[in-house]
Protein backbone atom coordinates (compact mmCIF):
# COMPACT_ATOMS: atom_id res chain seq x y z
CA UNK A 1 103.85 136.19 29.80
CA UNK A 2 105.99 138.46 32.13
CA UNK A 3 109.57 138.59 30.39
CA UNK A 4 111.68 138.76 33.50
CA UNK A 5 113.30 136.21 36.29
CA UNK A 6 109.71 134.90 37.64
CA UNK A 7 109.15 133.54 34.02
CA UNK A 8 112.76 132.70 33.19
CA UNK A 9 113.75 135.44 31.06
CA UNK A 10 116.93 136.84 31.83
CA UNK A 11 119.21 137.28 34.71
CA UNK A 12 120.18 139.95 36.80
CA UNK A 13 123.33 141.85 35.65
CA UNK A 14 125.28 144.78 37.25
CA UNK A 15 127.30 147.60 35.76
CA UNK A 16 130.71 148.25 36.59
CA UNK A 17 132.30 151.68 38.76
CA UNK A 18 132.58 154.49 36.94
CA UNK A 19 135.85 155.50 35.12
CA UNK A 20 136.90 158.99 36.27
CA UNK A 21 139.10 161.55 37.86
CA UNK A 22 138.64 164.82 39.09
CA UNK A 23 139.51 166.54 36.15
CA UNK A 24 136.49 164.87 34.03
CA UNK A 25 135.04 167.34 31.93
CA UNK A 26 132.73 164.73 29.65
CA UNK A 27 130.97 162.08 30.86
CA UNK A 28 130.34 159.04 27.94
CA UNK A 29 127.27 156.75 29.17
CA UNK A 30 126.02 153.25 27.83
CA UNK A 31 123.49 152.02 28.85
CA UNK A 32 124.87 148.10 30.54
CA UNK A 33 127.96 146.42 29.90
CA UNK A 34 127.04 143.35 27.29
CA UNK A 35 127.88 139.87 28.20
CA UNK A 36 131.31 139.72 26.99
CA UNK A 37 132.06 143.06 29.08
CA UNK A 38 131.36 141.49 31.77
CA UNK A 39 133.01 138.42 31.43
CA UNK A 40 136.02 140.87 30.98
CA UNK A 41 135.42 142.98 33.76
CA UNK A 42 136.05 146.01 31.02
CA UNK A 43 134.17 148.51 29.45
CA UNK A 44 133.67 147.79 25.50
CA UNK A 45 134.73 144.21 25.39
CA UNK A 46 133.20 142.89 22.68
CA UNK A 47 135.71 142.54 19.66
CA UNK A 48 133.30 144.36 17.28
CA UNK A 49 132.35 146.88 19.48
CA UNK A 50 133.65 149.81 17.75
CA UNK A 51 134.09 151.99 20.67
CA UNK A 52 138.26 151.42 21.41
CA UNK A 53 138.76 151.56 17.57
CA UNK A 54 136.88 154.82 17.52
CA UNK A 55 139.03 156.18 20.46
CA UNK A 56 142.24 155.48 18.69
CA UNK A 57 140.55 157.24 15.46
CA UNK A 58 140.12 160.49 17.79
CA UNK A 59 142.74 160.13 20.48
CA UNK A 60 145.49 157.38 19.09
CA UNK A 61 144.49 155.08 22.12
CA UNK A 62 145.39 151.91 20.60
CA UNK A 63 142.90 149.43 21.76
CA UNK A 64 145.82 146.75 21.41
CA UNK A 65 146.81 148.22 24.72
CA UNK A 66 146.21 146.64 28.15
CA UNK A 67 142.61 147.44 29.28
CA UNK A 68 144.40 149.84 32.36
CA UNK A 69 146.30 151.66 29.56
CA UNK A 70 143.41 152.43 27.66
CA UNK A 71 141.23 153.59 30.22
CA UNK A 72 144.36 156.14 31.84
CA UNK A 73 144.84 157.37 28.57
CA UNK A 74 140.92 157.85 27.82
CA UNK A 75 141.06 159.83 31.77
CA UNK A 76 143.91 161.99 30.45
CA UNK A 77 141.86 162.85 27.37
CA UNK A 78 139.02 164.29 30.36
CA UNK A 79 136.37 161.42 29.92
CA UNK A 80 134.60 159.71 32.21
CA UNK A 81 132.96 156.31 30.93
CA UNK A 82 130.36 155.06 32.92
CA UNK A 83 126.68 153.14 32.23
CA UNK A 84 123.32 154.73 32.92
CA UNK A 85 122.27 151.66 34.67
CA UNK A 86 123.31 150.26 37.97
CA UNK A 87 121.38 146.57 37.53
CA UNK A 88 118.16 145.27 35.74
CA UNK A 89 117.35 142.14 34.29
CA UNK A 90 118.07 141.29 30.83
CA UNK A 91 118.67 137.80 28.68
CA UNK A 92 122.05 138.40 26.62
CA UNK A 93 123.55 141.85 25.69
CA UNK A 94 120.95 143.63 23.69
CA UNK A 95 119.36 146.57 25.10
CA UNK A 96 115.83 145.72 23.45
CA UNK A 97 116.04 142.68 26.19
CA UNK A 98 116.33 144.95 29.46
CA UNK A 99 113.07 144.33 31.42
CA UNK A 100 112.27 147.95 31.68
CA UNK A 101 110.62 147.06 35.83
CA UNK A 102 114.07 145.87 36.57
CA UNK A 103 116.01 149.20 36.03
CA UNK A 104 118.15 150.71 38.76
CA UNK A 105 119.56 153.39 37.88
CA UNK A 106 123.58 154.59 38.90
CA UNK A 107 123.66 157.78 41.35
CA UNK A 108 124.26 160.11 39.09
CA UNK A 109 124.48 162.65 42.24
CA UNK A 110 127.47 161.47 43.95
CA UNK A 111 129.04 161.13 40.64
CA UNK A 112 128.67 164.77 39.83
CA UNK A 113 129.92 165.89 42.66
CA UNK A 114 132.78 164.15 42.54
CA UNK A 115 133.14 165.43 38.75
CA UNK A 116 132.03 168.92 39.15
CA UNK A 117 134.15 170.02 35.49
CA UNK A 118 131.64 167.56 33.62
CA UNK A 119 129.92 170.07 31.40
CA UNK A 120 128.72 167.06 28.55
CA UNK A 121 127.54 164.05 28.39
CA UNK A 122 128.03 162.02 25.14
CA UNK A 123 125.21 159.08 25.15
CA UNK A 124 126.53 155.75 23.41
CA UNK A 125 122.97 154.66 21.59
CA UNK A 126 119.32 155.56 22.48
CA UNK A 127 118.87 153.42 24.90
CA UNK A 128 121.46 155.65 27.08
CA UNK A 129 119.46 158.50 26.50
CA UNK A 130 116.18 157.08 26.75
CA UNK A 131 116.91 155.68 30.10
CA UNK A 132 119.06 158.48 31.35
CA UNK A 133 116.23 161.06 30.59
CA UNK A 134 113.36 158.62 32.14
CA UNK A 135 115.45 157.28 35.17
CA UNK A 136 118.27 159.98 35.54
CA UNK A 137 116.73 163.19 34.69
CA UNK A 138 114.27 163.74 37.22
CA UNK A 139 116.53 163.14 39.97
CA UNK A 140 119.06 165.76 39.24
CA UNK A 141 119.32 169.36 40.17
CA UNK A 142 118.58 172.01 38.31
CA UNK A 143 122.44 172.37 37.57
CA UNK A 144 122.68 168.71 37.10
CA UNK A 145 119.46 168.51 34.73
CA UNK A 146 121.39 171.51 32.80
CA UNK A 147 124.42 170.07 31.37
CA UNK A 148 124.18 169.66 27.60
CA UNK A 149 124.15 166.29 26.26
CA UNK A 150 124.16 164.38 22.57
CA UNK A 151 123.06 161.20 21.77
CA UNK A 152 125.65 159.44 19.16
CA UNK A 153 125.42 155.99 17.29
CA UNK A 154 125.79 152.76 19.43
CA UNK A 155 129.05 151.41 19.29
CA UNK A 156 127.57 147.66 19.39
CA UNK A 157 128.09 145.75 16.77
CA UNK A 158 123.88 145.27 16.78
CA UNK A 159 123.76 148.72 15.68
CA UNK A 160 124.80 147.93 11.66
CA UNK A 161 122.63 151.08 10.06
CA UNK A 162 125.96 153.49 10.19
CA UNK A 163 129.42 152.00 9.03
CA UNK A 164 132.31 152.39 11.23
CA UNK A 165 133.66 155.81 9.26
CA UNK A 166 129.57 156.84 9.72
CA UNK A 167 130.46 156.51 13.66
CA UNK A 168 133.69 157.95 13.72
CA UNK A 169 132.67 160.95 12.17
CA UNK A 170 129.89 161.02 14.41
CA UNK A 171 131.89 161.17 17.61
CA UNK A 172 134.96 163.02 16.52
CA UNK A 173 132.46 165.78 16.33
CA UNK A 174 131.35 165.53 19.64
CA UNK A 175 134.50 164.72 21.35
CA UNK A 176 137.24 166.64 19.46
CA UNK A 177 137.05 169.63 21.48
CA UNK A 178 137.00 167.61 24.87
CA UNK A 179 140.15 169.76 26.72
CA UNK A 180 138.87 172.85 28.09
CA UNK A 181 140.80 176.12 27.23
């Protein structure tokens, strides 16, 4: 049995823009917003998504701020936040329920050149990474295929086998030295 629309399996879901300004110097991907993201219309919804307590561990965003507030400050830190995938078909928010012949990927492209300080990319779970090096990857440049990227744990609540301080550690290492010199 084919585990997509046809056979009632999932439902088509699209990401959201990107978050970004010129000044973006490291680009954070997921891979698609789960279902309470986009019910929200934000980025990291979910109340046990670690990802907003994490930034306010590293940056002091509080993630009792209003959703705008949070996402300036995170610009003002130099991140971009964005999702690897544009659409695909998936039933609820766990990754292991994309239906991989549904992927569209985001254009990555226009994005970089519209970011041309992004010089890492911080990958939010495996499945990020996974599908950015299978659906991203060969599409880039050679400049583009060149910029150094680490895959970190998932800030989903599904992904339980590191605790939260496990996490943090995890990307204050990568992200503390976000502001260029």
């Amino acid at each position: 049995m084919r585990r997509d629309v046809e056979s009632g399996y999932g439902q088509p879901v699209e990401s959201f823009p990107p978050l970004f300004n010129g000044s973006a110097h490291v680009l954070i991907l997921g891979s698609m917003p789960g279902i309470a993201s986009l019910s929200a219309g934000q980025y990291y919804a979910h109340p046990r998504n670690a990802f907003w307590r994490i930034m306010r561990g590293i940056f002091g965003i509080d993630e009792s701020l209003p959703y705008s507030h949070r996402t300036t400050a995170l610009l003002n830190q130099g991140l971009a936040v964005w999702d690897v995938l544009k659409a695909c078909v998936r039933q609820g928010s766990l990754d292991s329920d994309i239906v991989s012949h549904s992927i569209v990927a985001n254009d990555f492209k226009t994005l970089f050149e519209q970011c041309p300080a992004i010089g890492k990319i911080v990958f939010n779970g495996s499945t990020a990474e996974q599908t950015y090096i299978r659906h991203v990857l060969p599409t880039l440049d050679s400049k583009h295929a060149a910029i150094p990227a680490v895959r970190l744990p998932s800030t989903s609540p599904a992904h339980a086998g590191l605790d939260f301080e496990g996490k943090l550690n995890a990307w204050r290492n990568a992200l503390i030295c976000v502001k260029p010199d």
